[in-house]
C-alpha atoms as a PDB file:
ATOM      1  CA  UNK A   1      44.771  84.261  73.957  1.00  0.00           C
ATOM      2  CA  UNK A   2      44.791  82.831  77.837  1.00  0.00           C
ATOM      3  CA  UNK A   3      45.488  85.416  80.095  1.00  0.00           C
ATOM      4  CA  UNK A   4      47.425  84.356  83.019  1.00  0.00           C
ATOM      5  CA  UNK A   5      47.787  87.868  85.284  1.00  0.00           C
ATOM      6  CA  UNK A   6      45.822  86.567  87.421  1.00  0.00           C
ATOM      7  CA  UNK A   7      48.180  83.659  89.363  1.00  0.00           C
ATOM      8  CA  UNK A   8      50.445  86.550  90.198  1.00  0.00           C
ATOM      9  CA  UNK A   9      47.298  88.089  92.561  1.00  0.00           C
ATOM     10  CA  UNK A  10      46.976  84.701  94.475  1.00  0.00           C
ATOM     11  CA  UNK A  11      48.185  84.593  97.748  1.00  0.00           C
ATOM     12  CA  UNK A  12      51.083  81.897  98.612  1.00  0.00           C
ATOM     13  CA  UNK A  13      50.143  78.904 100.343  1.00  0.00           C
ATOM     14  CA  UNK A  14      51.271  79.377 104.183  1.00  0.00           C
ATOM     15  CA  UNK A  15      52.881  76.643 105.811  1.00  0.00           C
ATOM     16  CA  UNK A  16      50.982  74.957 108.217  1.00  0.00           C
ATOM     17  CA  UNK A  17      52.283  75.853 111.760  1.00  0.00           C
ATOM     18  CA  UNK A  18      51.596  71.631 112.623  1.00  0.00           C
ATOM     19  CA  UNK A  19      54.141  71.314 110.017  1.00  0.00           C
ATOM     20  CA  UNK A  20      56.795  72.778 111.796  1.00  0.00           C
ATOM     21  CA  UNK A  21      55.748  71.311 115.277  1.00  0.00           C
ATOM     22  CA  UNK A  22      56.343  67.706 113.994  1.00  0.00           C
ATOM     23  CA  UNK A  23      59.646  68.633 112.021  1.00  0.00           C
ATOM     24  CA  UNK A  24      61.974  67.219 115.363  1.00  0.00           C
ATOM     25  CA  UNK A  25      65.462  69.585 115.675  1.00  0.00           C
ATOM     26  CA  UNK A  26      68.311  68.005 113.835  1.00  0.00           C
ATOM     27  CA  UNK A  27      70.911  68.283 115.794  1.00  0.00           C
ATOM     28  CA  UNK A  28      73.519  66.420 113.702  1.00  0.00           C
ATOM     29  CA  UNK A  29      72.629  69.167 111.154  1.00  0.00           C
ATOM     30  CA  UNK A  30      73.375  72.388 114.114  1.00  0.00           C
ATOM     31  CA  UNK A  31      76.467  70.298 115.210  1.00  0.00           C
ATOM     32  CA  UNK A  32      77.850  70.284 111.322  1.00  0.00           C
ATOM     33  CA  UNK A  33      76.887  74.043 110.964  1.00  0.00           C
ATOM     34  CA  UNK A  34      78.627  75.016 114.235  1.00  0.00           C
ATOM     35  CA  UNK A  35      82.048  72.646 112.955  1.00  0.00           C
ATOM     36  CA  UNK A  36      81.550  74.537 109.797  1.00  0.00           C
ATOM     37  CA  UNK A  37      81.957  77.625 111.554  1.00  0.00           C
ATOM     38  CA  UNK A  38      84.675  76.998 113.878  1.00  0.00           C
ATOM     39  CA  UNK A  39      86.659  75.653 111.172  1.00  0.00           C
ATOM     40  CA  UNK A  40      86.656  78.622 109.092  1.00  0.00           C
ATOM     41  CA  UNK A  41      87.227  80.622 112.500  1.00  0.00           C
ATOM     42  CA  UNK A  42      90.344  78.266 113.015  1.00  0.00           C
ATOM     43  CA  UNK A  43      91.193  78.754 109.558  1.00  0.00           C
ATOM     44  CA  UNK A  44      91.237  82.812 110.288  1.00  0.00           C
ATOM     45  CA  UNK A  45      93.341  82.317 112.956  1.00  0.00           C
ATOM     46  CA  UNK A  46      96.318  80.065 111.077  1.00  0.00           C
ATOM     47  CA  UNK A  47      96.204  82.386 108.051  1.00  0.00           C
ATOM     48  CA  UNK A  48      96.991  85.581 109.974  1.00  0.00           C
ATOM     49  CA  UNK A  49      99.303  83.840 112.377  1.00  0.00           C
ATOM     50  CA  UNK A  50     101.584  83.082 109.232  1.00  0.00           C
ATOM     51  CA  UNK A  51     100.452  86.974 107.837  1.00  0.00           C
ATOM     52  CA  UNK A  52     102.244  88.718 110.586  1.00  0.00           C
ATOM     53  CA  UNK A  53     105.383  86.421 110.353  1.00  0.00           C
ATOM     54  CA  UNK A  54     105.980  87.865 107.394  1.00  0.00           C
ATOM     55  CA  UNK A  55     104.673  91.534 107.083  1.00  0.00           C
ATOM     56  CA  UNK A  56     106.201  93.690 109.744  1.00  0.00           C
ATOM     57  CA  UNK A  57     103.459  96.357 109.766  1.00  0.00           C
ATOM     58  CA  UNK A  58     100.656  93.595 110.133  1.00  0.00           C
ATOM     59  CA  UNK A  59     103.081  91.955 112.694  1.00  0.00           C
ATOM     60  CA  UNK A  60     103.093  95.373 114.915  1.00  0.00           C
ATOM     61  CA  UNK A  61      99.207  95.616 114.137  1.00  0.00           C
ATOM     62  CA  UNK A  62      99.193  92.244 115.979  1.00  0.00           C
ATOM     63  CA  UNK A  63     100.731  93.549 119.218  1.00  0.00           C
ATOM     64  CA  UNK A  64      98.803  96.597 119.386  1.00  0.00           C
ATOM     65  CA  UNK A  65      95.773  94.644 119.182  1.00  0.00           C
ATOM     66  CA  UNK A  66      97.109  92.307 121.770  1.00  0.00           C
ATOM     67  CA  UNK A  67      98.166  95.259 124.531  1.00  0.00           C
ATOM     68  CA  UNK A  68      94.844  96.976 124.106  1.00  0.00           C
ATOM     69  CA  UNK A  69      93.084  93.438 124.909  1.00  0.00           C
ATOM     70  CA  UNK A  70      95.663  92.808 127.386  1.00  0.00           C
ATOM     71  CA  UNK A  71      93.176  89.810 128.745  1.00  0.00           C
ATOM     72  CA  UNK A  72      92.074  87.969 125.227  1.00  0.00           C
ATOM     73  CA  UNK A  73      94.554  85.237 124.234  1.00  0.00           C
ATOM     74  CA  UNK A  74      96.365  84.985 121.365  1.00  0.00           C
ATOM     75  CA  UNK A  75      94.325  83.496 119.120  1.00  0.00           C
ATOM     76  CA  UNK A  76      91.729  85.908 119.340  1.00  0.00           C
ATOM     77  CA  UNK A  77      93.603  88.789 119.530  1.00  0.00           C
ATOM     78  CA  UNK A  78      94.975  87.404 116.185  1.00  0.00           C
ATOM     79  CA  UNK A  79      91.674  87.273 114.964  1.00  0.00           C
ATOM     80  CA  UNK A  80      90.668  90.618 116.084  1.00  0.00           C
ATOM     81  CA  UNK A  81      93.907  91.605 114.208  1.00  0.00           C
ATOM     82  CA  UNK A  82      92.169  90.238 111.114  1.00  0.00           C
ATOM     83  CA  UNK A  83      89.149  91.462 111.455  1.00  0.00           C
ATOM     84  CA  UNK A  84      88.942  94.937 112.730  1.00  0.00           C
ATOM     85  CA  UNK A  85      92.629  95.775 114.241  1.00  0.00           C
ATOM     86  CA  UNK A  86      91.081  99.758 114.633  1.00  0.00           C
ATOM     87  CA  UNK A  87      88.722  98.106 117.674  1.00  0.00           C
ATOM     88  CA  UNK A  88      88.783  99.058 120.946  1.00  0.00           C
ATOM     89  CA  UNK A  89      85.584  98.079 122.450  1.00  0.00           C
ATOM     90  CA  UNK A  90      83.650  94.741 122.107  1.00  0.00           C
ATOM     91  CA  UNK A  91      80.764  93.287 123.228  1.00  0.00           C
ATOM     92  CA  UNK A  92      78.071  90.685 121.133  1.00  0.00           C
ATOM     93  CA  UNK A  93      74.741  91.779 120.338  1.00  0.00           C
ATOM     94  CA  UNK A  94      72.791  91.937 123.881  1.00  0.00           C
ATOM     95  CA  UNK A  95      75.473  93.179 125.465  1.00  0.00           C
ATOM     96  CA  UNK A  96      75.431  96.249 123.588  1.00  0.00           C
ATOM     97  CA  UNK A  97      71.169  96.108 123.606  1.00  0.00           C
ATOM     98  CA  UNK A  98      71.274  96.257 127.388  1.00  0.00           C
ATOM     99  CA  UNK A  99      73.479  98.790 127.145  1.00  0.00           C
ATOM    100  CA  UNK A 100      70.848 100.891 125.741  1.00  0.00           C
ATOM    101  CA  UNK A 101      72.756 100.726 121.909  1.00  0.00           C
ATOM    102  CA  UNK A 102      71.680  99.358 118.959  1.00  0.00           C
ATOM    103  CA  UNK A 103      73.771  97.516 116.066  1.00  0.00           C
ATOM    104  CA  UNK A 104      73.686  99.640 112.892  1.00  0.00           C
ATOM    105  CA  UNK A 105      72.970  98.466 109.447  1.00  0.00           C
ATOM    106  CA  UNK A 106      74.936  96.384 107.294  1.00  0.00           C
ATOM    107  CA  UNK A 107      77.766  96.021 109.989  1.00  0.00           C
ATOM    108  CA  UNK A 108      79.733  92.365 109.585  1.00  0.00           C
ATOM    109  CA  UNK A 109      80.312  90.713 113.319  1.00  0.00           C
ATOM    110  CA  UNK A 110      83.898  89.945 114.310  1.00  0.00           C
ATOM    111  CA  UNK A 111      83.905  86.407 115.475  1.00  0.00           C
ATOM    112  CA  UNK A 112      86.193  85.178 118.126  1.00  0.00           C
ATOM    113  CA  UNK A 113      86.397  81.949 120.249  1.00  0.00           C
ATOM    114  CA  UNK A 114      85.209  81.438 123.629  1.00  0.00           C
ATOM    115  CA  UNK A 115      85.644  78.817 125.998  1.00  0.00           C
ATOM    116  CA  UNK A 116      82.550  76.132 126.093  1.00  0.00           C
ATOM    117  CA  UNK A 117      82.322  72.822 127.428  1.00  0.00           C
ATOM    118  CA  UNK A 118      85.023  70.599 128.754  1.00  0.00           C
ATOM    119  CA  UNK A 119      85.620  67.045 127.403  1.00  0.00           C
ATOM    120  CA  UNK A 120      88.331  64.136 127.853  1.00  0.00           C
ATOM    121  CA  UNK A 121      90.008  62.996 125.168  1.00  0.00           C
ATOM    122  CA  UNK A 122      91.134  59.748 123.794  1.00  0.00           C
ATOM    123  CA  UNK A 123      94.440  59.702 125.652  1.00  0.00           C
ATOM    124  CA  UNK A 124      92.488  60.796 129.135  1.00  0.00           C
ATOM    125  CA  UNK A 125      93.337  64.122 129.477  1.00  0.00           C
ATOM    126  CA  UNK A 126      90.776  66.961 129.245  1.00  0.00           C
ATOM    127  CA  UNK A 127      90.283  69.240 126.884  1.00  0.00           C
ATOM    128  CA  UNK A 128      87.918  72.443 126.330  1.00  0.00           C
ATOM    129  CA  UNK A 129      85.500  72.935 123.124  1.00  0.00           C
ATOM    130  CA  UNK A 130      85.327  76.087 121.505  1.00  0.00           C
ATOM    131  CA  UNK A 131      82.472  78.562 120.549  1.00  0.00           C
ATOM    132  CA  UNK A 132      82.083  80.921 117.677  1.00  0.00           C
ATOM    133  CA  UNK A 133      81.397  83.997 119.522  1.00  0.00           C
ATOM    134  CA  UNK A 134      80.108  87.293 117.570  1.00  0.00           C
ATOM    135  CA  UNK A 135      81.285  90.431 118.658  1.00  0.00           C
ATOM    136  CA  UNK A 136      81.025  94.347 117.189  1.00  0.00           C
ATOM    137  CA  UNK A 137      83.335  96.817 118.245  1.00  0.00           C
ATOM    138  CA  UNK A 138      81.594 100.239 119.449  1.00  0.00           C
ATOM    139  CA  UNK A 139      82.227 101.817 116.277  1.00  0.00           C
ATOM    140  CA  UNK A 140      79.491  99.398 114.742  1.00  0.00           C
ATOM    141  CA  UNK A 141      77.130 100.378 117.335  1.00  0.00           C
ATOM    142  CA  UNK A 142      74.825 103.767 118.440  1.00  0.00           C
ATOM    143  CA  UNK A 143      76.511 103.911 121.604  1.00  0.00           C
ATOM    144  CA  UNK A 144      78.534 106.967 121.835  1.00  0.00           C
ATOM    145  CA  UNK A 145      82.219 106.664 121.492  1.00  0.00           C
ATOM    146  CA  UNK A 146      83.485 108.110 124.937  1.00  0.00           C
ATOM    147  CA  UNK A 147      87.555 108.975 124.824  1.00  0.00           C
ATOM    148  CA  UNK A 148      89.105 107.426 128.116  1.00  0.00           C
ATOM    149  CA  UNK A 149      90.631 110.411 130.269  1.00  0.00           C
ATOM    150  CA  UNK A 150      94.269 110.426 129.943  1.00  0.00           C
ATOM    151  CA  UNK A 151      95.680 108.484 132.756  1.00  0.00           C
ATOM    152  CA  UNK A 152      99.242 110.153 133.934  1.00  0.00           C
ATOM    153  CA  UNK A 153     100.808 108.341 136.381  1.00  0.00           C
ATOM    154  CA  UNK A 154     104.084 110.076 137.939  1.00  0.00           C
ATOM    155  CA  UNK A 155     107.253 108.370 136.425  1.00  0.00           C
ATOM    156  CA  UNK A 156     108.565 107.270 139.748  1.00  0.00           C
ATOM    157  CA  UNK A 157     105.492 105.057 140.299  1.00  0.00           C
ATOM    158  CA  UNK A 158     105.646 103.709 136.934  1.00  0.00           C
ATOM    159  CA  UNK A 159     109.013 102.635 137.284  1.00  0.00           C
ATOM    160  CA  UNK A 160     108.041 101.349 141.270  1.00  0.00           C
ATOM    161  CA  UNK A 161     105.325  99.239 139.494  1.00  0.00           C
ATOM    162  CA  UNK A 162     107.876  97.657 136.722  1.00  0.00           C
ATOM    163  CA  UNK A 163     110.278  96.219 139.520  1.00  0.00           C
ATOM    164  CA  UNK A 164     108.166  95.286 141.824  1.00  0.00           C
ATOM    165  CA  UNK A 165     108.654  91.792 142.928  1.00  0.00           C
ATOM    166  CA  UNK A 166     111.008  91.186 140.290  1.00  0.00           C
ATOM    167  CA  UNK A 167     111.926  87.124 139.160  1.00  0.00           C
ATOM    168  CA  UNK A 168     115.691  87.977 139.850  1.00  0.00           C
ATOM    169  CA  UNK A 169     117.455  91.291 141.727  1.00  0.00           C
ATOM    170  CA  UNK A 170     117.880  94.458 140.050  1.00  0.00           C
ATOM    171  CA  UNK A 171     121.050  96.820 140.831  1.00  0.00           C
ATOM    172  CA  UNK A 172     122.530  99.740 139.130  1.00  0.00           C
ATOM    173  CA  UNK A 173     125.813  99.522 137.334  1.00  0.00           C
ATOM    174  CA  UNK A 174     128.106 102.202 136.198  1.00  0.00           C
ATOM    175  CA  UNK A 175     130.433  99.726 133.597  1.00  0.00           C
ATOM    176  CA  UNK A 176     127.597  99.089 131.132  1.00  0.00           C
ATOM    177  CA  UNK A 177     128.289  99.756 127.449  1.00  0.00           C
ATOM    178  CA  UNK A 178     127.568 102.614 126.013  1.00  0.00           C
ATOM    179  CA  UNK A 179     124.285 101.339 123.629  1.00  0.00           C
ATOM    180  CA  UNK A 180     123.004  99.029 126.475  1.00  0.00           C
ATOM    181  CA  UNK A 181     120.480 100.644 129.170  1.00  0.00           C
ATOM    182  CA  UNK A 182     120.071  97.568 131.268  1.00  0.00           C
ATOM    183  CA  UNK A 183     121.285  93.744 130.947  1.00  0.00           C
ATOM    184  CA  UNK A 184     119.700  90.793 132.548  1.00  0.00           C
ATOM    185  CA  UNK A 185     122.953  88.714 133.306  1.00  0.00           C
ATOM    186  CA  UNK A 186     121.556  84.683 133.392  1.00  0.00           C
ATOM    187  CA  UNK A 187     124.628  83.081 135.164  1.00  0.00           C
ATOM    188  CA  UNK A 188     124.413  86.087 138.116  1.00  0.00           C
ATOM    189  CA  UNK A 189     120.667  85.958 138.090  1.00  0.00           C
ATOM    190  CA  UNK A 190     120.438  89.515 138.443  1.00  0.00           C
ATOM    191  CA  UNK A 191     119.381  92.487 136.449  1.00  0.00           C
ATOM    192  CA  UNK A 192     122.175  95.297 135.996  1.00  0.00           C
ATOM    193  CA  UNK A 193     120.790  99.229 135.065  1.00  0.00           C
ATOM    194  CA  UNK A 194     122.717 101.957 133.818  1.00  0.00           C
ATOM    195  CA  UNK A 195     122.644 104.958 135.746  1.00  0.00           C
ATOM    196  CA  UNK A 196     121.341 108.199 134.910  1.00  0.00           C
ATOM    197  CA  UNK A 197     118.811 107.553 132.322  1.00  0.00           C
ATOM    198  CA  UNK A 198     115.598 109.089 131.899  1.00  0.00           C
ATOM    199  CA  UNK A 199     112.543 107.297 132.847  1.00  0.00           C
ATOM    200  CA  UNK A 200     111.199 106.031 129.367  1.00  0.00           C
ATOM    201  CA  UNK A 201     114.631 104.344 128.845  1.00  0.00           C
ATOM    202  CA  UNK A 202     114.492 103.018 132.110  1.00  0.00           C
ATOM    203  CA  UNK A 203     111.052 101.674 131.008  1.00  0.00           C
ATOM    204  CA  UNK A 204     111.982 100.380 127.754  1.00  0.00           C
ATOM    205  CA  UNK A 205     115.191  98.927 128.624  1.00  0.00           C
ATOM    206  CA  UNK A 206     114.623  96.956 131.839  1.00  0.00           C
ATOM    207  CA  UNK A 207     110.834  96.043 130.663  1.00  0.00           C
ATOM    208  CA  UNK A 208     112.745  93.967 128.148  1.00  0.00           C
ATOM    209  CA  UNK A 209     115.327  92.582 130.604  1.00  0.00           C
ATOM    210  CA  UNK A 210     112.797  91.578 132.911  1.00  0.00           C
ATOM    211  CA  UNK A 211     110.721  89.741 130.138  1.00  0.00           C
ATOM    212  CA  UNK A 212     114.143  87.812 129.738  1.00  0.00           C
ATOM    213  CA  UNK A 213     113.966  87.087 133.341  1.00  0.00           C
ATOM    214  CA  UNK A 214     110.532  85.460 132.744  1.00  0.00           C
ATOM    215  CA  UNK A 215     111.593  83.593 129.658  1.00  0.00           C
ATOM    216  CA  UNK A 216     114.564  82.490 131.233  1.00  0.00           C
ATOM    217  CA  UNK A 217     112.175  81.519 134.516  1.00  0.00           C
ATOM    218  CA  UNK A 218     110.003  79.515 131.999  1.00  0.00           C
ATOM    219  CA  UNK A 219     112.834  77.740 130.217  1.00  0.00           C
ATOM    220  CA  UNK A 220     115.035  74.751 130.812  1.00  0.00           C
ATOM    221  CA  UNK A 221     117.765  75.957 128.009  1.00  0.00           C
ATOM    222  CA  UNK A 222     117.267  79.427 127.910  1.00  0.00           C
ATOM    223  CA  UNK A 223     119.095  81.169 125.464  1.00  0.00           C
ATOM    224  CA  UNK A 224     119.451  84.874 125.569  1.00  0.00           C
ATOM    225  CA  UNK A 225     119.795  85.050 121.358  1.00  0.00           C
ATOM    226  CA  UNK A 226     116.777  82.804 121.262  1.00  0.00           C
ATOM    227  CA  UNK A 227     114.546  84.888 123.406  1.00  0.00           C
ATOM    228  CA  UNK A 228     115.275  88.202 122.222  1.00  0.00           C
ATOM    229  CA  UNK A 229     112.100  88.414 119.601  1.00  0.00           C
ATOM    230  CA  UNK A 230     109.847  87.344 122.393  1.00  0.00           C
ATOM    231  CA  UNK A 231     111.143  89.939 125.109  1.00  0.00           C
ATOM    232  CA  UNK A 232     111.182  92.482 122.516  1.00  0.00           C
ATOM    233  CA  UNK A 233     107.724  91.966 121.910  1.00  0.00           C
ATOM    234  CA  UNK A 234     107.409  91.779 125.634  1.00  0.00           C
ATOM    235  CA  UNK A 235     108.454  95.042 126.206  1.00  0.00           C
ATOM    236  CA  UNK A 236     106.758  96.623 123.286  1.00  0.00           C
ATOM    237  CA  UNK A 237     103.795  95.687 124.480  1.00  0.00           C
ATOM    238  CA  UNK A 238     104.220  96.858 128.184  1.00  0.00           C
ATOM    239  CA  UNK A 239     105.163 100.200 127.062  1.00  0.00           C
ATOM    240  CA  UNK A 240     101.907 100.710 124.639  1.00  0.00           C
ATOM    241  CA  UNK A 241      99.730  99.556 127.442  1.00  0.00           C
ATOM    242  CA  UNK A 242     101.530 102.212 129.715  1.00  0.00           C
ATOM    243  CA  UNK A 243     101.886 105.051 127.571  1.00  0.00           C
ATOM    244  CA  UNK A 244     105.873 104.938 127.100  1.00  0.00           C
ATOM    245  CA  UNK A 245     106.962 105.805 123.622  1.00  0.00           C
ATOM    246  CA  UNK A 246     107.765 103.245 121.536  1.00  0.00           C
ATOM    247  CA  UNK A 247     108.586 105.163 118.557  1.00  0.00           C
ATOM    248  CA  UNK A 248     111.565 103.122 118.663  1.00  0.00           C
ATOM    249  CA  UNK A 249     110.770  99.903 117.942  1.00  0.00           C
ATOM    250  CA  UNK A 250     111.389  98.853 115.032  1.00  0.00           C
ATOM    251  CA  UNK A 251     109.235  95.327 113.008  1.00  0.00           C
ATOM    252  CA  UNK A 252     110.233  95.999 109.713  1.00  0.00           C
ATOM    253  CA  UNK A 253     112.201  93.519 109.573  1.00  0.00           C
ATOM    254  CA  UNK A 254     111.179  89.975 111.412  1.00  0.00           C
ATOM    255  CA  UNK A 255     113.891  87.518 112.460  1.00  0.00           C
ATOM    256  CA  UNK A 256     114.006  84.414 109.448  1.00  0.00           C
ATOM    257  CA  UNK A 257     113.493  82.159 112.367  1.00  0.00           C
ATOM    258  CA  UNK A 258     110.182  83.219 112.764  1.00  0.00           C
ATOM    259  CA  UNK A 259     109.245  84.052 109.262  1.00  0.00           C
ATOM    260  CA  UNK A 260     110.027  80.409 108.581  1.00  0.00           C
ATOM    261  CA  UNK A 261     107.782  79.366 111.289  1.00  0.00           C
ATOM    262  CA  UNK A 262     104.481  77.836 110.420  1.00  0.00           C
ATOM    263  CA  UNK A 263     100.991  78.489 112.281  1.00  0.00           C
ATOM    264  CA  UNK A 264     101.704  76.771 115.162  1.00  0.00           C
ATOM    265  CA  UNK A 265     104.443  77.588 115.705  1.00  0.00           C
ATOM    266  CA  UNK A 266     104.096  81.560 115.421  1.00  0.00           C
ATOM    267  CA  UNK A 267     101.325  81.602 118.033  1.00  0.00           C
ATOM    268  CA  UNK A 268     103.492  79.315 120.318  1.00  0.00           C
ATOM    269  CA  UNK A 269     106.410  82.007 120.133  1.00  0.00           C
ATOM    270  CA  UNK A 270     103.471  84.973 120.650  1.00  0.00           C
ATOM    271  CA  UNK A 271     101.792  83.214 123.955  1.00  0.00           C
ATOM    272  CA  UNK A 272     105.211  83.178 125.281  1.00  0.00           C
ATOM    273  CA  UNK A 273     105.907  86.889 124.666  1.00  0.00           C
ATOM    274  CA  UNK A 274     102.511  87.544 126.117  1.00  0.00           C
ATOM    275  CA  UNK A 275     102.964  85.156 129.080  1.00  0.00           C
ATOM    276  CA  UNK A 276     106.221  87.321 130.241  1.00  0.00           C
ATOM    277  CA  UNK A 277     104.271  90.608 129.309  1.00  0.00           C
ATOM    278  CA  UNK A 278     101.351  89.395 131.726  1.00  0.00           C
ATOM    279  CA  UNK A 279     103.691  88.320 134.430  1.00  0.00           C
ATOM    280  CA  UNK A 280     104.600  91.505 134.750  1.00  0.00           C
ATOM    281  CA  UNK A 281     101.973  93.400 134.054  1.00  0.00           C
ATOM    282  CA  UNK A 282     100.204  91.759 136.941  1.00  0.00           C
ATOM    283  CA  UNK A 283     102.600  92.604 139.312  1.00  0.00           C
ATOM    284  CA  UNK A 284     102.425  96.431 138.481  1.00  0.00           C
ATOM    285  CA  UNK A 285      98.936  96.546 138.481  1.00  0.00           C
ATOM    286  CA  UNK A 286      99.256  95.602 142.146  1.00  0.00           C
ATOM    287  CA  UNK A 287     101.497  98.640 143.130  1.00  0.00           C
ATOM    288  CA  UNK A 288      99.583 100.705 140.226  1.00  0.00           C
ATOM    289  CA  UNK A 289      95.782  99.682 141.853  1.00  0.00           C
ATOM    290  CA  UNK A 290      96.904 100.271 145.590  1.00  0.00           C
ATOM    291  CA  UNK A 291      98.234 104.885 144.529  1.00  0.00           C
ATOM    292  CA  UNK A 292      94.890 105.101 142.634  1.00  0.00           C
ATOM    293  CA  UNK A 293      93.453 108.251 144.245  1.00  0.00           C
ATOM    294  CA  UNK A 294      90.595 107.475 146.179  1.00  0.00           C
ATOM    295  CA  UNK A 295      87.191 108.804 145.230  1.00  0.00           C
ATOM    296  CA  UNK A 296      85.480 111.383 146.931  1.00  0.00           C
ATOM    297  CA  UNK A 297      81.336 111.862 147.415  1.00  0.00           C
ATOM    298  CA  UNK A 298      80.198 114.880 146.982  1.00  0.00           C
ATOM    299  CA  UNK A 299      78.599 116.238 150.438  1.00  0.00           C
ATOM    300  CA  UNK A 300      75.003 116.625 150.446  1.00  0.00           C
ATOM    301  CA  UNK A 301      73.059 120.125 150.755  1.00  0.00           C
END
């Protein structure tokens, strides 16, 4: 009988390195991969847009997502939602390397879109392509997880920052019902606040009347019924990214108007929550930047 051991102790043929010096890059062949990957990216993106509009508790796992990464849009913020909604820091690959960290083993990238080239379209206008971009959050990584100091600022400049530069006058009012902390009035163009609250209802309540300000600013036929999801949302997310309790805020149950909404149309109604949000986020930030404490260097010996 033939004994055939012996093929298993020859070495594989190598390639020739020529070989791969006359194989020219095929570029339709990267272009297909990276449409392949962008559509199932896109695909990410539609699928959890029309999640949240019907799951409350995914919805509010949306929005916390979206206040910690105050500056990623919507879309990725929805995919980070998907993905890993626990993250809180990300960076891609040699980011983190010149960091000094490592990725560990077996960890799955979060992929997100960035901005790449710009491009006009058929009609004229111009456009912007999109990128897969792969991301891990610091969890994934060696880098040691390093808890942010508590930042307290003093209620007073809190509540300095929220109304500064307001879209439309803010005043105090004594004749405001009973459940209603503050009331942004669309004929008067002016903001009314109930006196004598404490300031986490002053927060909550005129962080939402302000984001109907903005709404109202950004709208031809504003309608106070039809923009009270998005300045809800608004305000929700200004108090997480401030540290006001939002304990009461409630997602359980979603308005039929947007659970009937399709892809589209869910992240139209989220970039316009998160447009009034940023509006005034921005302006405390300027009131909240200039009271930082300045820094002191330790005198020499």
């Amino acid at each position: 009988m033939s004994n055939f051991d012996d093929i298993f102790n020859t070495p594989a043929a190598q390639p020739d390195a020529q070989d791969f010096e006359n194989q020219p890059f095929d570029k339709d062949a990267w272009a297909e991969k990276k449409q392949a990957e962008r559509d199932q990216v896109y695909a990410l993106e539609d699928s959890t847009a029309e999640t949240i509009a019907q799951d409350g508790g995914k919805f509010k796992e949306y929005l916390d997502v979206q206040s910690h990464f105050d500056r990623y849009s919507v879309g990725n913020a929805l995919l980070i939602a998907a993905q890993m909604p626990k993250a809180t820091q990300l960076r891609d690959f040699d980011s983190w390397k010149e960091s000094g960290a490592s990725i560990k083993k077996q960890q799955k990238a979060i992929s997100i879109l960035e901005p790449g080239e710009e491009y006009t379209r058929d009609d004229g206008s111009t456009g912007v392509s999109y990128n897969v971009k792969k991301v891990f959050d610091i969890s994934q990584t060696t880098a040691k997880s390093q808890a942010k100091p508590a930042v307290s600022v003093d209620d007073r400049l809190l509540l300095k920052a929220l109304i500064n530069h307001p879209p439309v006058p803010i005043q105090t009012a004594a004749d405001l019902p009973d459940n209603v902390g503050a009331y942004y009035d669309h004929e008067q163009q002016a903001i009314f606040v109930k006196k004598g609250m404490d300031a986490p209802d002053i927060f909550r309540s005129v962080s939402m009347e302000l984001a109907h300000a903005e709404l109202a600013r950004d709208s031809e036929d504003y309608s106070r019924p039809e923009a009270g999801f998005k300045a809800y949302c608004a305000s929700y997310m200004l108090c997480k990214k401030n540290g006001v309790d939002v304990g009461g805020y409630n997602f359980k149950t979603l308005p039929d108007s947007f659970k009937s909404m399709e892809a589209q149309g869910v992240r139209a109604e989220l970039s316009s929550a998160k447009e009034a949000a940023d509006n005034i986020s921005m302006r405390m930030s300027k009131v909240l930047e200039q009271n930082k404490a300045p820094k002191h260097k330790d005198h020499e010996r």
